[in-house]
Protein backbone atom coordinates (compact mmCIF):
# COMPACT_ATOMS: atom_id res chain seq x y z
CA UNK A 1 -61.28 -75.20 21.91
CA UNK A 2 -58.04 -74.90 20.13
CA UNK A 3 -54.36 -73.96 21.07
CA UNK A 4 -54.17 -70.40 21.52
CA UNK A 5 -51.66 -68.55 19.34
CA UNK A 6 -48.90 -67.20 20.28
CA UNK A 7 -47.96 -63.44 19.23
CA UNK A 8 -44.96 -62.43 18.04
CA UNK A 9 -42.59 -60.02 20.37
CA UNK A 10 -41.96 -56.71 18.57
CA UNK A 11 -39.19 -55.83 17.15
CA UNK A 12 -36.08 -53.75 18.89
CA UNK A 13 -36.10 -50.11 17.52
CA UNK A 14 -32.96 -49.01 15.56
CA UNK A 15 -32.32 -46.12 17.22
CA UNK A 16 -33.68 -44.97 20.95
CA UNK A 17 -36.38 -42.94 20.43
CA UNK A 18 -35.68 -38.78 20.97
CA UNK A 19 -32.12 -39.17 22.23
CA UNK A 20 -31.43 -35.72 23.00
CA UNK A 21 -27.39 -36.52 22.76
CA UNK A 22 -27.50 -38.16 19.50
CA UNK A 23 -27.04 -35.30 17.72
CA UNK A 24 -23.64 -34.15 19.79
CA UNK A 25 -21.83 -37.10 18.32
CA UNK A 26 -20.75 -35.61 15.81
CA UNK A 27 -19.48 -32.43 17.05
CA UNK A 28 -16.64 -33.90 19.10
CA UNK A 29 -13.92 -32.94 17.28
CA UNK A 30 -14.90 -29.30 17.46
CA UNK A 31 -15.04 -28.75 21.34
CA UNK A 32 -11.39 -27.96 22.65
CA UNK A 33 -8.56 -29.99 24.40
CA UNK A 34 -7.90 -30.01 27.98
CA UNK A 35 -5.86 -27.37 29.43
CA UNK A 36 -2.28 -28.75 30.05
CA UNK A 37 -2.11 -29.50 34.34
CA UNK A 38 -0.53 -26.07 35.92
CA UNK A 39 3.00 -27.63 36.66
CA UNK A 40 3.79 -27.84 40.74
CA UNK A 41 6.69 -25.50 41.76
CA UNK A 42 10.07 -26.94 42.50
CA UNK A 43 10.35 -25.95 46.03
CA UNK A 44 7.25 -26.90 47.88
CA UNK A 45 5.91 -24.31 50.46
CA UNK A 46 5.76 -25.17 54.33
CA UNK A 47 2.68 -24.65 55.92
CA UNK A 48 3.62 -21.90 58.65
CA UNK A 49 2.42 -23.00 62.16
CA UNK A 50 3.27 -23.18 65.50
CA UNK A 51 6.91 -24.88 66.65
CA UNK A 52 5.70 -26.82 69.07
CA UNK A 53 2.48 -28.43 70.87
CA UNK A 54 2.30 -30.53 73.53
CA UNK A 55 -0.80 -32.90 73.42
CA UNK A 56 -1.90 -34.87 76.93
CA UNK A 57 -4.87 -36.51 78.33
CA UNK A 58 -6.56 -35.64 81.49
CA UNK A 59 -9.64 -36.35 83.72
CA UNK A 60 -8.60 -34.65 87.33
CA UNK A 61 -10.80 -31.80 87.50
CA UNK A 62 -13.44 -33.05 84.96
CA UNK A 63 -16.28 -35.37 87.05
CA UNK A 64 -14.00 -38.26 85.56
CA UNK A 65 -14.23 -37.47 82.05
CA UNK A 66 -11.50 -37.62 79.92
CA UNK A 67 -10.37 -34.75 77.86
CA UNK A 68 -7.16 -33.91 75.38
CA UNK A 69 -5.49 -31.22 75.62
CA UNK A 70 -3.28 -29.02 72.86
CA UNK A 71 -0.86 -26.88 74.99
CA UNK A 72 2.03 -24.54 74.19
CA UNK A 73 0.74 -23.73 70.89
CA UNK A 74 1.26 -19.67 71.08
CA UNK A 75 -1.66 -18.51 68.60
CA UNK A 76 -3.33 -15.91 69.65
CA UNK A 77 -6.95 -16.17 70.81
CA UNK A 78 -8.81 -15.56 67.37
CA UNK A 79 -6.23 -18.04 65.28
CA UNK A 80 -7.39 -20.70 68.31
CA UNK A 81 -11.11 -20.64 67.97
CA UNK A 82 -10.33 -21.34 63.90
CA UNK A 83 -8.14 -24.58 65.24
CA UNK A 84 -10.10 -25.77 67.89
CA UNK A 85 -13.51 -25.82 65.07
CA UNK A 86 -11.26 -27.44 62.43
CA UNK A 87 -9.52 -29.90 65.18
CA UNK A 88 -13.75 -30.80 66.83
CA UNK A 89 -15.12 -31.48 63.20
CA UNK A 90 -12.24 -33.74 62.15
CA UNK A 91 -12.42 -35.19 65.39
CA UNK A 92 -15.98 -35.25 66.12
CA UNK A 93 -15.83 -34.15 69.06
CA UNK A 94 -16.65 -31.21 71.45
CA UNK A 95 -14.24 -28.78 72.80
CA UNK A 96 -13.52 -25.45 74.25
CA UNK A 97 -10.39 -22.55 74.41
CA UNK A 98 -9.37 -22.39 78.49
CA UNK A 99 -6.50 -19.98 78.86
CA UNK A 100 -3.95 -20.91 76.42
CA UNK A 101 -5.06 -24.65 75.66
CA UNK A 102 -7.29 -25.98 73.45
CA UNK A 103 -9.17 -28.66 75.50
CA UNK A 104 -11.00 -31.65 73.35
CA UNK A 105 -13.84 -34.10 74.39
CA UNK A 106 -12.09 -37.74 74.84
CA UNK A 107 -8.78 -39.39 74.14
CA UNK A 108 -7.40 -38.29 70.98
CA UNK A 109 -4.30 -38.72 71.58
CA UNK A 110 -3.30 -41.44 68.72
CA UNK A 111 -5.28 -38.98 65.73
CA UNK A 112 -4.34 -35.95 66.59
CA UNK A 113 -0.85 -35.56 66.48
CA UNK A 114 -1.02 -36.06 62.51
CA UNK A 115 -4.00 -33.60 62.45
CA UNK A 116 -1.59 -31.25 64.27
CA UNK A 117 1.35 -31.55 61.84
CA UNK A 118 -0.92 -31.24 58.76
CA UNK A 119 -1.96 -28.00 60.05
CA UNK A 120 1.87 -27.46 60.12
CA UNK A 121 3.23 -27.85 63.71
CA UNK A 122 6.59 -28.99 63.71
CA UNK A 123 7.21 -30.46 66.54
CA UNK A 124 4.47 -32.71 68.69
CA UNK A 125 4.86 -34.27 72.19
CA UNK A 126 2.30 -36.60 73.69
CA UNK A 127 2.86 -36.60 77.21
């Protein structure tokens, strides 16, 4: 038998096939420019929080588990729950409201003084 032939590869189209964007092309220059950016204000707003919070570790107490605590805070008990849910998922930890404190699963003593003063505390001691 003899050499088979080889067939030729097709051609590329010209166009893709039923683009449904081809046709917007061309209407660019009606849609509208962006907005101009909303300009900041001069004098930047303070986040209103508590003066002070004092943050320490402890285990006595606990079955030897170590826990964080937020203390000296002075929010009142419905303005805690709302910090102790945003301080456990940014943490990822557990926690609970006992008394006045807000007590946290582990040592976070290194992350959470910056969570603390985002949230606008002053002033935070880690004892």
């Amino acid at each position: 038998m003899g050499k088979k032939d080889k067939k030729p590869e097709p051609a590329a189209p010209a166009a893709p096939f039923n683009n449904p964007f081809a046709g917007l092309a061309g209407k660019r220059e009606e849609l509208p420019s962006r907005p101009e950016p909303a300009k900041a204000p001069e004098k930047a707003e303070e986040r209103k929080g508590p003066a002070r919070a004092v943050v320490r570790m402890e285990r006595k107490g606990r079955g030897g588990k170590e826990v964080t605590v937020v203390e000296q805070l002075g929010l009142p008990l419905a303005e805690r729950e709302v910090w102790l849910k945003a301080l456990k998922g940014s943490l990822g930890c557990g926690g609970v409201v006992e008394e006045e404190s807000l007590v946290l699963q582990g040592d976070h003593r290194d992350r959470l003084p910056a969570l603390l003063e985002a949230r606008g505390v002053r002033r935070v001691v880690v004892g």
